[in-house]
Structures are given as structure tokens and as C-alpha cells.
PDB file of N, CA and C in Angstrom:
ATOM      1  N   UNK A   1     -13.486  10.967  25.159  1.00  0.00           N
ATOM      2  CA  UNK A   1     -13.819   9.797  24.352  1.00  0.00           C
ATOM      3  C   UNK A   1     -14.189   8.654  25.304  1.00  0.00           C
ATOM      4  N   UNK A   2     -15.323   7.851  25.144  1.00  0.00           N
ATOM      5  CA  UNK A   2     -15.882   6.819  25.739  1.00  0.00           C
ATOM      6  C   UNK A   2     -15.899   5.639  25.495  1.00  0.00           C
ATOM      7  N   UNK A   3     -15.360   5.794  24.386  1.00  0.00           N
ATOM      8  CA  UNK A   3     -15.268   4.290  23.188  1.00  0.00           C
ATOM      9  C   UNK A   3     -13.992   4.742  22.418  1.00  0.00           C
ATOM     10  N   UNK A   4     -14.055   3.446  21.908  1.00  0.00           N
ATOM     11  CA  UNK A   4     -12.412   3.324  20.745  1.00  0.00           C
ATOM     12  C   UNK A   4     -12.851   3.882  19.598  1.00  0.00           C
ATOM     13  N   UNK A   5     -12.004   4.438  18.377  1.00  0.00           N
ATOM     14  CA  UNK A   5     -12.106   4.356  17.886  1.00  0.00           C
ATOM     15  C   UNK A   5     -11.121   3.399  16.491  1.00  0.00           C
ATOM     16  N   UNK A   6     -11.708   2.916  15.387  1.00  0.00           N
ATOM     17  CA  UNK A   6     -10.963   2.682  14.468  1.00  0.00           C
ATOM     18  C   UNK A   6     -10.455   3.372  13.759  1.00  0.00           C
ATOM     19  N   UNK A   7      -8.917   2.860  13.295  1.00  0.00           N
ATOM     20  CA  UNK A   7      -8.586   4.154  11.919  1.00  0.00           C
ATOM     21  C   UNK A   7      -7.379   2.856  11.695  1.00  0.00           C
ATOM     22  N   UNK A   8      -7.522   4.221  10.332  1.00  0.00           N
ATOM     23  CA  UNK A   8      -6.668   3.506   9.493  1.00  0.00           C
ATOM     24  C   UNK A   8      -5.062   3.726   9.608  1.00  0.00           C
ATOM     25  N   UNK A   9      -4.424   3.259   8.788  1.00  0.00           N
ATOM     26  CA  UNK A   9      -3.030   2.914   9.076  1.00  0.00           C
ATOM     27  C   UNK A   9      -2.263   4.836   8.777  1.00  0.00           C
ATOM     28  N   UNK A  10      -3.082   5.426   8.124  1.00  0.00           N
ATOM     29  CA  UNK A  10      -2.107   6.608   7.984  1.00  0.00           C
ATOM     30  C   UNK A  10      -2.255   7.299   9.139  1.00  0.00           C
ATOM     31  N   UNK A  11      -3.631   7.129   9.788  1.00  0.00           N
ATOM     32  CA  UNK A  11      -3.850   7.810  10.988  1.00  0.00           C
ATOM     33  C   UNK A  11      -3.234   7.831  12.467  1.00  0.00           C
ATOM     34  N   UNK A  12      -2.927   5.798  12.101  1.00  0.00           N
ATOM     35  CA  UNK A  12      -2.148   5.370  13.043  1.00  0.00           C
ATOM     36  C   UNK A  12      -0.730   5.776  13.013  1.00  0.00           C
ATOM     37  N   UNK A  13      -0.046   6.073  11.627  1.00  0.00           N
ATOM     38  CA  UNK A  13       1.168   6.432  11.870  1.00  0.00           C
ATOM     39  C   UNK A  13       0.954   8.024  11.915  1.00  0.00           C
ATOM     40  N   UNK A  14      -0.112   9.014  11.868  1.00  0.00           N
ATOM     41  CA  UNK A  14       0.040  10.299  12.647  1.00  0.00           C
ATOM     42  C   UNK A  14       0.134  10.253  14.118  1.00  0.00           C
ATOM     43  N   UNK A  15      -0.595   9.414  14.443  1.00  0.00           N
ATOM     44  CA  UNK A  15      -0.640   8.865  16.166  1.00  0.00           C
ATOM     45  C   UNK A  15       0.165   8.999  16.469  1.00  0.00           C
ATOM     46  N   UNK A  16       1.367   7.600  16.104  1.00  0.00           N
ATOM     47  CA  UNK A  16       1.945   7.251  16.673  1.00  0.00           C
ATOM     48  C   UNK A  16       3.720   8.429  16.396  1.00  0.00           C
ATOM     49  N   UNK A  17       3.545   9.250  15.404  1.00  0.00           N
ATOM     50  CA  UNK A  17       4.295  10.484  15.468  1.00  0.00           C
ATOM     51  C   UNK A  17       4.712  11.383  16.478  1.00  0.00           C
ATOM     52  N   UNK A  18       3.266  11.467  17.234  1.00  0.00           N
ATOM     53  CA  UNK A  18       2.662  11.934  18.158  1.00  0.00           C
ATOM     54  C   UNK A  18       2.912  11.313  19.004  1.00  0.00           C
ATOM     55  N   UNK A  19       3.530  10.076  19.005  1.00  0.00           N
ATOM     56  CA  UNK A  19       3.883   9.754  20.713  1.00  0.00           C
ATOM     57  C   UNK A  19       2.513   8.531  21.023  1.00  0.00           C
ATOM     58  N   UNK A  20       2.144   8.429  20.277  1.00  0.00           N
ATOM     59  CA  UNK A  20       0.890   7.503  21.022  1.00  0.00           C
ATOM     60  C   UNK A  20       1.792   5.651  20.959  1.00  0.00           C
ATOM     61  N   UNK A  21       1.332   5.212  21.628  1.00  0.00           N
ATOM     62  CA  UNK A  21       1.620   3.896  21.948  1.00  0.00           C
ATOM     63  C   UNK A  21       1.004   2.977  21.356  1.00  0.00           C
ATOM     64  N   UNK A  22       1.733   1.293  20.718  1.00  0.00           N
ATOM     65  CA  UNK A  22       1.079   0.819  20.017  1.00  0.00           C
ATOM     66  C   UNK A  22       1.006  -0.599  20.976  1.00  0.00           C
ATOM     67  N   UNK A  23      -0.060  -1.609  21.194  1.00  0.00           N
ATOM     68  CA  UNK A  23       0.303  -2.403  21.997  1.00  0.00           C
ATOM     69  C   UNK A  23      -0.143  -3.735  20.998  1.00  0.00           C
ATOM     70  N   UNK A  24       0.690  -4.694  20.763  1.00  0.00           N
ATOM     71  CA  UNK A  24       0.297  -5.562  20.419  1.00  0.00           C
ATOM     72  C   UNK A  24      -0.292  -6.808  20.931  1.00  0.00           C
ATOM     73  N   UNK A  25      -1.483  -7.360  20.606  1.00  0.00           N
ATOM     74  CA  UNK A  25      -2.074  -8.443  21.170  1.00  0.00           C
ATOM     75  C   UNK A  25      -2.066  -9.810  20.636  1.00  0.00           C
ATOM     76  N   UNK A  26      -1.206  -9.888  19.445  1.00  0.00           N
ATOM     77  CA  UNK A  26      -0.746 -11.074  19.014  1.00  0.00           C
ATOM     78  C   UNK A  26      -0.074 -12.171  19.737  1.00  0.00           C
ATOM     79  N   UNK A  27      -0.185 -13.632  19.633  1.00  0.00           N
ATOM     80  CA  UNK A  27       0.391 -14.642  20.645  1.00  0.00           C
ATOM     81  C   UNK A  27       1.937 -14.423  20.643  1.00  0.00           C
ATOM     82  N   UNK A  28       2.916 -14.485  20.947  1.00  0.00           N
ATOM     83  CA  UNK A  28       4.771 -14.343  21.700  1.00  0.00           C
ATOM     84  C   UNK A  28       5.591 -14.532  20.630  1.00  0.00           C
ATOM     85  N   UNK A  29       4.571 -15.573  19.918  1.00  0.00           N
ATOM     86  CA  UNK A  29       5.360 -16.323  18.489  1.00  0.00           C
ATOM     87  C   UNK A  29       5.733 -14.862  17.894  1.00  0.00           C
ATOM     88  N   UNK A  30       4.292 -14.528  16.776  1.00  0.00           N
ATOM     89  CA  UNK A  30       3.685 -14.008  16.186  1.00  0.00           C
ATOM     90  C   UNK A  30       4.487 -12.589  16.105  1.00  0.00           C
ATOM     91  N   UNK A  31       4.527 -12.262  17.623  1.00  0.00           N
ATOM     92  CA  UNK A  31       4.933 -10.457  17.985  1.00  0.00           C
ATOM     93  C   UNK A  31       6.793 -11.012  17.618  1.00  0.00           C
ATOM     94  N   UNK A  32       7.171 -11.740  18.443  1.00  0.00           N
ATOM     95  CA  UNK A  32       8.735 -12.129  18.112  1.00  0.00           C
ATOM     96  C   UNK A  32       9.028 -11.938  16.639  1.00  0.00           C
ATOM     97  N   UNK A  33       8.100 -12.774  15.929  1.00  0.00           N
ATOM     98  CA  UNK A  33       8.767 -12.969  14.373  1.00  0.00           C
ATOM     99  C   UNK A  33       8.772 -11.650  13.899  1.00  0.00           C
ATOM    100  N   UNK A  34       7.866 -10.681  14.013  1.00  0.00           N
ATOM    101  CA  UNK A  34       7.742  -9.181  13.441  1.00  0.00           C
ATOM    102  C   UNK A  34       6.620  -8.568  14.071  1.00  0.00           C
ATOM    103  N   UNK A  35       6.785  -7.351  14.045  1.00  0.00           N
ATOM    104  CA  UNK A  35       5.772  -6.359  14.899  1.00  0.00           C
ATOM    105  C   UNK A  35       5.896  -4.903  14.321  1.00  0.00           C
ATOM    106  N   UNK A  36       5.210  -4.090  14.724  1.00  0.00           N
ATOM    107  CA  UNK A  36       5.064  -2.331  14.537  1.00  0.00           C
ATOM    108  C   UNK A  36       6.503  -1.603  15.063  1.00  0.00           C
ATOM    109  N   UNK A  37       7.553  -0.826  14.704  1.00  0.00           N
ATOM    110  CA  UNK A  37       8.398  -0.886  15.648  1.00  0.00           C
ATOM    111  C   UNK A  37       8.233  -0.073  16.767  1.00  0.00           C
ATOM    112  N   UNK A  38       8.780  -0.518  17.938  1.00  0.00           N
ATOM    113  CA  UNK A  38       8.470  -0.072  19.060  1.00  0.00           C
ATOM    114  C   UNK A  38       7.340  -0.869  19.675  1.00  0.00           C
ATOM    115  N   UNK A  39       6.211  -1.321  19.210  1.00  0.00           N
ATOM    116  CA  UNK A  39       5.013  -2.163  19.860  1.00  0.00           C
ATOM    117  C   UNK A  39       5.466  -2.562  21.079  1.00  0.00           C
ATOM    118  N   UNK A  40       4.900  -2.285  22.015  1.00  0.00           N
ATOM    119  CA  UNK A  40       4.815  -3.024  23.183  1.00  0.00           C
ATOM    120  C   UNK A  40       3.604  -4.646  23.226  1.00  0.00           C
ATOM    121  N   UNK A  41       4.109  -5.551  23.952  1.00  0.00           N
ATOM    122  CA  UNK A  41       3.276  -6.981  23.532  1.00  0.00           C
ATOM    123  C   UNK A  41       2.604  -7.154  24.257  1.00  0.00           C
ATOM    124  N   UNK A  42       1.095  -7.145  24.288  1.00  0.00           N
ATOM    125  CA  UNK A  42       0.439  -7.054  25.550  1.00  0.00           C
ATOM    126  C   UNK A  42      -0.118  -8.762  25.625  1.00  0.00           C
ATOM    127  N   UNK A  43       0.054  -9.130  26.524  1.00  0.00           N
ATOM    128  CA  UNK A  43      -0.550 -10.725  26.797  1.00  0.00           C
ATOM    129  C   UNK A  43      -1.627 -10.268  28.077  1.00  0.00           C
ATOM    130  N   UNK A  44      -2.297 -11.419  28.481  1.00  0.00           N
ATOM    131  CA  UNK A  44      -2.715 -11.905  29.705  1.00  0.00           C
ATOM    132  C   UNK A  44      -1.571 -11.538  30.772  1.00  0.00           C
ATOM    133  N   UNK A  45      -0.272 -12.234  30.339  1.00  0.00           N
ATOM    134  CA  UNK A  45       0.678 -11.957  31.834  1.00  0.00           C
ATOM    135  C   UNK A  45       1.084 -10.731  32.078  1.00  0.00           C
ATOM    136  N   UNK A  46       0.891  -9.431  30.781  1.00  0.00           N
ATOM    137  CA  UNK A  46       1.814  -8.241  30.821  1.00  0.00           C
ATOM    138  C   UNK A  46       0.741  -7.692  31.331  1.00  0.00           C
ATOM    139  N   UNK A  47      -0.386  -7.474  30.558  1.00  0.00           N
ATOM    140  CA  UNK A  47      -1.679  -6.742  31.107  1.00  0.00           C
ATOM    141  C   UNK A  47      -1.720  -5.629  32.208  1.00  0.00           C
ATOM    142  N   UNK A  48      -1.714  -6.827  33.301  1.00  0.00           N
ATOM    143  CA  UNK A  48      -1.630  -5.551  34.443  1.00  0.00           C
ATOM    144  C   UNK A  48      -0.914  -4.834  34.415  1.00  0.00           C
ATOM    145  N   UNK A  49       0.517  -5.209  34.674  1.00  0.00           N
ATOM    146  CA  UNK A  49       1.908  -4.261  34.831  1.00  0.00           C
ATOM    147  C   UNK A  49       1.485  -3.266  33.578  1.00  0.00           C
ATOM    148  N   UNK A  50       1.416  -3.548  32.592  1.00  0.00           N
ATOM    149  CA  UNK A  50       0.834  -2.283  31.460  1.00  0.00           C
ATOM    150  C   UNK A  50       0.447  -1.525  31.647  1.00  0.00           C
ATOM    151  N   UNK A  51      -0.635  -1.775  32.476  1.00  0.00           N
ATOM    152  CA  UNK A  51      -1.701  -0.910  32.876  1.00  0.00           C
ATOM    153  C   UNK A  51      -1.676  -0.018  33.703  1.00  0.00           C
ATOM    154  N   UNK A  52      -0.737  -1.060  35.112  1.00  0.00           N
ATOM    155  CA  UNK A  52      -0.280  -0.257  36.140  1.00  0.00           C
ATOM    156  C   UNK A  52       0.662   0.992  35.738  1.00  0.00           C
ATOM    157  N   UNK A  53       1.264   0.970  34.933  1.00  0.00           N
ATOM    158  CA  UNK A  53       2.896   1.641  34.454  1.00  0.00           C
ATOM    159  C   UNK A  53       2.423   2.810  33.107  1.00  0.00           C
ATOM    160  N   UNK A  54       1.176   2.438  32.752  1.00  0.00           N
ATOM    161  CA  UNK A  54       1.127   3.243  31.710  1.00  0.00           C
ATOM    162  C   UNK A  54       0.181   4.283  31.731  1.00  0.00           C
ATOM    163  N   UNK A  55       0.712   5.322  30.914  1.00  0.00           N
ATOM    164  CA  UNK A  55       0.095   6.969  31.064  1.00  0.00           C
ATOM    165  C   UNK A  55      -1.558   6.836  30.545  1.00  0.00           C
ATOM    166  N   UNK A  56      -2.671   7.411  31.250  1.00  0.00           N
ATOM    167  CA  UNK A  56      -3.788   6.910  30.914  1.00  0.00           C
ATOM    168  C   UNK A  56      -4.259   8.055  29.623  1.00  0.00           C
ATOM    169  N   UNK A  57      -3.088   8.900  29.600  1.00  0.00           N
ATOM    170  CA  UNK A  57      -3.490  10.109  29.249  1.00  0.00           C
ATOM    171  C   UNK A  57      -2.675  10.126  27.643  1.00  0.00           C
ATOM    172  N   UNK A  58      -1.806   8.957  27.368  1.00  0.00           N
ATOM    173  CA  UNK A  58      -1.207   8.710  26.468  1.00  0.00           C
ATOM    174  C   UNK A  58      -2.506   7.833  25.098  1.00  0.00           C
ATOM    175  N   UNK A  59      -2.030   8.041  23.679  1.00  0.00           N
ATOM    176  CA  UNK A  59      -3.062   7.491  22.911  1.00  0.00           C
ATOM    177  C   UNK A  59      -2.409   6.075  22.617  1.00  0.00           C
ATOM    178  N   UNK A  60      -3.504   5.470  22.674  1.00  0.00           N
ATOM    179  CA  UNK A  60      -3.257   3.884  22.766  1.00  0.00           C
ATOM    180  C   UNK A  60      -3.418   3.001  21.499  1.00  0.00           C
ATOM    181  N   UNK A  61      -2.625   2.668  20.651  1.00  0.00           N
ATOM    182  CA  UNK A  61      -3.699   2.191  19.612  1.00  0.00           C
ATOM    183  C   UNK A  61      -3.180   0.717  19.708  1.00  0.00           C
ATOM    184  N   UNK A  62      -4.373  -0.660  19.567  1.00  0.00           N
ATOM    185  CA  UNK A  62      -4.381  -1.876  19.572  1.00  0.00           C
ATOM    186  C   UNK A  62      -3.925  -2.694  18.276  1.00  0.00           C
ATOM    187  N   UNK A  63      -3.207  -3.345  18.098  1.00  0.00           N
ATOM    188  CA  UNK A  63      -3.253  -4.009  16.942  1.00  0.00           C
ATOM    189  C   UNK A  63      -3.223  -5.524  17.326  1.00  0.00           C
ATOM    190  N   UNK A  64      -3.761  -6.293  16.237  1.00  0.00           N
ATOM    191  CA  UNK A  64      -4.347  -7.339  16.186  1.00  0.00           C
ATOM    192  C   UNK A  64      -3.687  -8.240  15.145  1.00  0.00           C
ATOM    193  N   UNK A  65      -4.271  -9.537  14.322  1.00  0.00           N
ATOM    194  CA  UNK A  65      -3.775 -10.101  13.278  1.00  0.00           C
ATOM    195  C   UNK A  65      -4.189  -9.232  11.698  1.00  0.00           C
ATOM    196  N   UNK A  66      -6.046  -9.205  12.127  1.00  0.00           N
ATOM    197  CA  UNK A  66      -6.311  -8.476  10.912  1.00  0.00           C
ATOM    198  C   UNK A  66      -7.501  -7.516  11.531  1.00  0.00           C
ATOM    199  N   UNK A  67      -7.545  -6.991  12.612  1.00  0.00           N
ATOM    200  CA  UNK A  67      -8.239  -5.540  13.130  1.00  0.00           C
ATOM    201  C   UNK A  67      -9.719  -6.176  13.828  1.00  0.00           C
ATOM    202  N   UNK A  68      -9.893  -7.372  14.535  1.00  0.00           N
ATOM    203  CA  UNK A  68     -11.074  -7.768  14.839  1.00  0.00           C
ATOM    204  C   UNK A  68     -10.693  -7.731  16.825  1.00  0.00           C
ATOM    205  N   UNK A  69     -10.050  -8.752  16.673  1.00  0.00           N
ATOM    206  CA  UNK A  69      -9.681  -8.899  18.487  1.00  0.00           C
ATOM    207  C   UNK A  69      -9.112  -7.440  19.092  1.00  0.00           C
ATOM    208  N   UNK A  70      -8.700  -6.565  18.279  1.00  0.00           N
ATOM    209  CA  UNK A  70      -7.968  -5.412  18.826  1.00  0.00           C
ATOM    210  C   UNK A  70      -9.420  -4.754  19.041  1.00  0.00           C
ATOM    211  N   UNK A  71     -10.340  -4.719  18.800  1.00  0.00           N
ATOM    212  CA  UNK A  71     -11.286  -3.934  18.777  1.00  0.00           C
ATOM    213  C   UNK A  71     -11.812  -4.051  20.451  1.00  0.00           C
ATOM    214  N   UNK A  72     -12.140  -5.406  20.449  1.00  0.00           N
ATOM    215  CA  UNK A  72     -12.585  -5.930  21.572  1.00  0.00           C
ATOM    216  C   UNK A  72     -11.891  -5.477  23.301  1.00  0.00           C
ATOM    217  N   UNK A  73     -10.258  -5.390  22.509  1.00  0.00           N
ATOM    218  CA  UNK A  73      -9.430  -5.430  23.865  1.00  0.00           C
ATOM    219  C   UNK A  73      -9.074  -3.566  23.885  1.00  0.00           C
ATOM    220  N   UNK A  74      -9.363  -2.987  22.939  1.00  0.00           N
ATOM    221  CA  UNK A  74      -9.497  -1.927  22.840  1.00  0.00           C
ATOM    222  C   UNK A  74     -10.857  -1.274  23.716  1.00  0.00           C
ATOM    223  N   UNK A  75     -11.603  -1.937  23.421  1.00  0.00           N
ATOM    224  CA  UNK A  75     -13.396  -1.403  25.106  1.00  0.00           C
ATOM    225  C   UNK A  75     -12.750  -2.077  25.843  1.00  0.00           C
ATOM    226  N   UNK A  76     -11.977  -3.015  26.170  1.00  0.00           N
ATOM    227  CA  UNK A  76     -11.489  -3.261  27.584  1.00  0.00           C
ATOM    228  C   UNK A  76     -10.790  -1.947  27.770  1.00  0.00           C
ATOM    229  N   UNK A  77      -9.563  -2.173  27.481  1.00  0.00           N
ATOM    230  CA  UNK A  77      -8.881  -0.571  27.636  1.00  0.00           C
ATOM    231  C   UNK A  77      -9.503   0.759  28.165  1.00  0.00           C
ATOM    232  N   UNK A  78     -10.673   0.750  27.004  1.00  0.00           N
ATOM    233  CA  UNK A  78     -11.498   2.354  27.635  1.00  0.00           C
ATOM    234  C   UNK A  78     -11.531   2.107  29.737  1.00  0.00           C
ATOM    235  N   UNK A  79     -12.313   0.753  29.316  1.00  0.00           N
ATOM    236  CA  UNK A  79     -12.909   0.657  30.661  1.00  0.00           C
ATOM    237  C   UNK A  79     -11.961   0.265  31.824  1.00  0.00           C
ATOM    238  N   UNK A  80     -10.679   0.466  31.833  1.00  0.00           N
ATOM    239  CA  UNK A  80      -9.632   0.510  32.559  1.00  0.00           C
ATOM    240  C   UNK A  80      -9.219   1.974  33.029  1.00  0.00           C
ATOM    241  N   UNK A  81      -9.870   2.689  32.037  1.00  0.00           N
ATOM    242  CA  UNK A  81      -9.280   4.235  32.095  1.00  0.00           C
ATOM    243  C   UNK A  81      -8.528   4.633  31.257  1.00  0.00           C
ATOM    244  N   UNK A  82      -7.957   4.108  30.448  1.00  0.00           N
ATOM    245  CA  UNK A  82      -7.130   5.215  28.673  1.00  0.00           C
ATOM    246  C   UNK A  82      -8.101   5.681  28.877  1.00  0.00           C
ATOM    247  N   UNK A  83      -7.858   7.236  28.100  1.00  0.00           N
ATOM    248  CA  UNK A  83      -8.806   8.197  27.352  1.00  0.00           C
ATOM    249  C   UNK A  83      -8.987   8.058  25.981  1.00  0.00           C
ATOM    250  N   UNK A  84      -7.819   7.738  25.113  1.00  0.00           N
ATOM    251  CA  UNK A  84      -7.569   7.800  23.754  1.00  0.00           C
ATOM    252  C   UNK A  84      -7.373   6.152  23.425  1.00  0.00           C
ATOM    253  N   UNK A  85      -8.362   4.975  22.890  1.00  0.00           N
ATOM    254  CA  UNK A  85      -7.751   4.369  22.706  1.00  0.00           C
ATOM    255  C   UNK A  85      -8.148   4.078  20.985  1.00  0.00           C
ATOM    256  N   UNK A  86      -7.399   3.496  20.252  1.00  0.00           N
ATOM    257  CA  UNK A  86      -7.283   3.117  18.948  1.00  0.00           C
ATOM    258  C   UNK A  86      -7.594   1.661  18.361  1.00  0.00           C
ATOM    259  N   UNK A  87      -8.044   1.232  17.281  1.00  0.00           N
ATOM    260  CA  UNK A  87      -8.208  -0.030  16.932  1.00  0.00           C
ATOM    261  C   UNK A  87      -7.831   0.021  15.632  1.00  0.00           C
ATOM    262  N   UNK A  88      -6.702  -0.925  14.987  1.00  0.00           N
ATOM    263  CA  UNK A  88      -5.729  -0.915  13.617  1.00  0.00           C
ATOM    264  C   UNK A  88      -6.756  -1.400  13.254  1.00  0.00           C
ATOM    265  N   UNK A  89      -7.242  -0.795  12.169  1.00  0.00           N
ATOM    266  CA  UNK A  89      -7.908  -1.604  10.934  1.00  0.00           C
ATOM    267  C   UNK A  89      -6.780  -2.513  10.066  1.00  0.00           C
ATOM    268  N   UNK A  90      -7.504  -3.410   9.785  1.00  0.00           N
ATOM    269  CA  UNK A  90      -6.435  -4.578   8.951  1.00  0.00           C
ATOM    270  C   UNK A  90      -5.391  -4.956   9.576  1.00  0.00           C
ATOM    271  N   UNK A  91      -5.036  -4.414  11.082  1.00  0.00           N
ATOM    272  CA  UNK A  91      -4.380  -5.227  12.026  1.00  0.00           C
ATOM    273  C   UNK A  91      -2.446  -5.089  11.076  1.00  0.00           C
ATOM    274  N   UNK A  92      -1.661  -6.091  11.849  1.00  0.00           N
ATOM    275  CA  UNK A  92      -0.816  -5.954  11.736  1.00  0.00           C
ATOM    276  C   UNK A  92      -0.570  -6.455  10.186  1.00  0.00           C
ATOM    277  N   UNK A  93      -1.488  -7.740   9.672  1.00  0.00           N
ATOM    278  CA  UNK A  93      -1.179  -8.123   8.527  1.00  0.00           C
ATOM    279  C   UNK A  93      -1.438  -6.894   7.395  1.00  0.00           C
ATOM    280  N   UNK A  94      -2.430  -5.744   7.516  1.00  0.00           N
ATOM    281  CA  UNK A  94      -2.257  -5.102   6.598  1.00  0.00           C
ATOM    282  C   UNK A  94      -1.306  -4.284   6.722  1.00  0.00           C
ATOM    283  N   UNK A  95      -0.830  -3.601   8.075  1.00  0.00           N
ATOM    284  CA  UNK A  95       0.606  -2.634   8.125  1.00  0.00           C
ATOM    285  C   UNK A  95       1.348  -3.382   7.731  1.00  0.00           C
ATOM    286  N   UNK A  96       1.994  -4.647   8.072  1.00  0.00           N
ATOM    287  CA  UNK A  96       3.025  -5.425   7.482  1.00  0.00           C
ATOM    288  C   UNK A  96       3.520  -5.439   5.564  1.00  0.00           C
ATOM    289  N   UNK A  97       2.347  -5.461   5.621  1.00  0.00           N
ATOM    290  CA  UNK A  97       1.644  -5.605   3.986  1.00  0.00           C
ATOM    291  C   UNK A  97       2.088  -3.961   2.775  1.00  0.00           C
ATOM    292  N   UNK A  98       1.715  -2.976   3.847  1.00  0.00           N
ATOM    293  CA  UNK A  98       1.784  -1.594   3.417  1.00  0.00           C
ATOM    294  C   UNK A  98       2.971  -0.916   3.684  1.00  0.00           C
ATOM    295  N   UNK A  99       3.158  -1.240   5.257  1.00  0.00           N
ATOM    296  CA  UNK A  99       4.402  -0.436   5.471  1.00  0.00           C
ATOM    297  C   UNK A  99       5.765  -1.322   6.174  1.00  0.00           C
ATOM    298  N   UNK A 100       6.396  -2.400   5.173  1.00  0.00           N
ATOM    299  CA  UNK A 100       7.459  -3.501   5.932  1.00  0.00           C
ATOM    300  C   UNK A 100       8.738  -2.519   6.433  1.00  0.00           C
ATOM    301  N   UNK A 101       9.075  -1.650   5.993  1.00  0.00           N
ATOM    302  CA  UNK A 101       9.819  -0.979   6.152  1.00  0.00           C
ATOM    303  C   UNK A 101       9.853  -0.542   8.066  1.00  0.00           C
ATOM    304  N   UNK A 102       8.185  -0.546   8.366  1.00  0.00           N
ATOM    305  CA  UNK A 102       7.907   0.333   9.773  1.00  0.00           C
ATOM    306  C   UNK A 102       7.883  -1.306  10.459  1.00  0.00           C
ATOM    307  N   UNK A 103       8.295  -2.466  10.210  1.00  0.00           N
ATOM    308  CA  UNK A 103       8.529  -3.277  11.213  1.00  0.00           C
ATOM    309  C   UNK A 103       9.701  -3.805  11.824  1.00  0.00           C
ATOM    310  N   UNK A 104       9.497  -4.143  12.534  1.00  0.00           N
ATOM    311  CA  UNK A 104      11.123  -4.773  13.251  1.00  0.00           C
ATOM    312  C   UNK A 104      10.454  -5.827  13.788  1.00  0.00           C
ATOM    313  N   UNK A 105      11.542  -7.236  14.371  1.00  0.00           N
ATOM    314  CA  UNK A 105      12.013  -8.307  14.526  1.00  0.00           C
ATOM    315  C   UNK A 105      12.838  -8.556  15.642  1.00  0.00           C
ATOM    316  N   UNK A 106      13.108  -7.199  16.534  1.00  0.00           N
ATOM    317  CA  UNK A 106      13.807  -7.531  17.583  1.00  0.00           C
ATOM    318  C   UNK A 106      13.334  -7.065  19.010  1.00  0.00           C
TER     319      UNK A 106
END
């Protein structure tokens, strides 16, 4: 794979069944108040170390507010080297929305 792809939230939770990794790109606030559980928070400052530390060979999927900026930082990703990377459609506000049960707060 050379590019991201998008999918949707059932796909993302087959993914992430599977072991794939979810990274969130929401601002500190945002990820603190609630997130995907497990999400890792990717900023500007985590970035590298992420990158450095993480399996390229693992599936990556991005989430966003509502599935636009994840897209973007998702072709960054490819072009770092993931193989598998992912882009949440409807972002965290629609998982939040669909599945509150799959978030956590801590």
C-alpha cells in the first residue's frame, strides 16, 4: 500500500481487533477529555519518538475531530514508512457518537 486508506468505523474496529494502532491527532485538551481506548496522542512533540519506537509493519489508523486532518497526517505517515496506514471517517466525533462505550478518559 502507497497511500492511506479511509474506512469506516466497523472496519476500524476489525483493525484495531487485529492489533492495529490508533493514533490520535487531536489538541491535549480534546484527547484528555475522551479518546478511542487505548489511542495513543500524537502531537508535534510525540511525533518523532512515535515514529522512532513504532512497528512500521503494524496498521496505523489516524483519527481526527471529524475525518479531514487525519487524512492529511495519514500521507505523512505513508511517507515516513508505515505500510498500513488508516484514516477514521467521521473522526472521533462520529466514533464517540456510535460507539461511547469504546471510549475512555484516562
Amino acid at each position: 500500500m502507497d497511500n492511506f486508506e479511509c474506512i469506516d468505523i466497523a472496519r476500524a474496529e476489525q483493525l484495531i481487533a487485529e492489533g492495529a494502532v490508533v493514533a490520535d491527532i487531536r489538541d491535549p485538551q480534546s484527547y484528555q477529555q475522551n479518546h478511542i481506548k487505548d489511542a495513543v496522542h500524537l502531537s508535534n512533540d510525540t511525533l518523532h519518538d512515535f515514529i522512532q519506537s513504532a512497528d512500521m509493519d503494524t496498521p496505523l489508523i489516524v483519527c481526527c475531530y471529524h475525518g479531514f486532518s487525519s487524512q492529511s497526517a495519514a500521507g505523512f505517515l505513508i511517507q515516513q514508512g508505515f505500510d498500513q496506514v488508516y484514516s477514521l471517517d467521521g473522526g472521533f466525533e462520529l466514533w464517540q457518537a456510535s460507539r461511547p462505550e469504546q471510549c475512555s478518559n484516562s
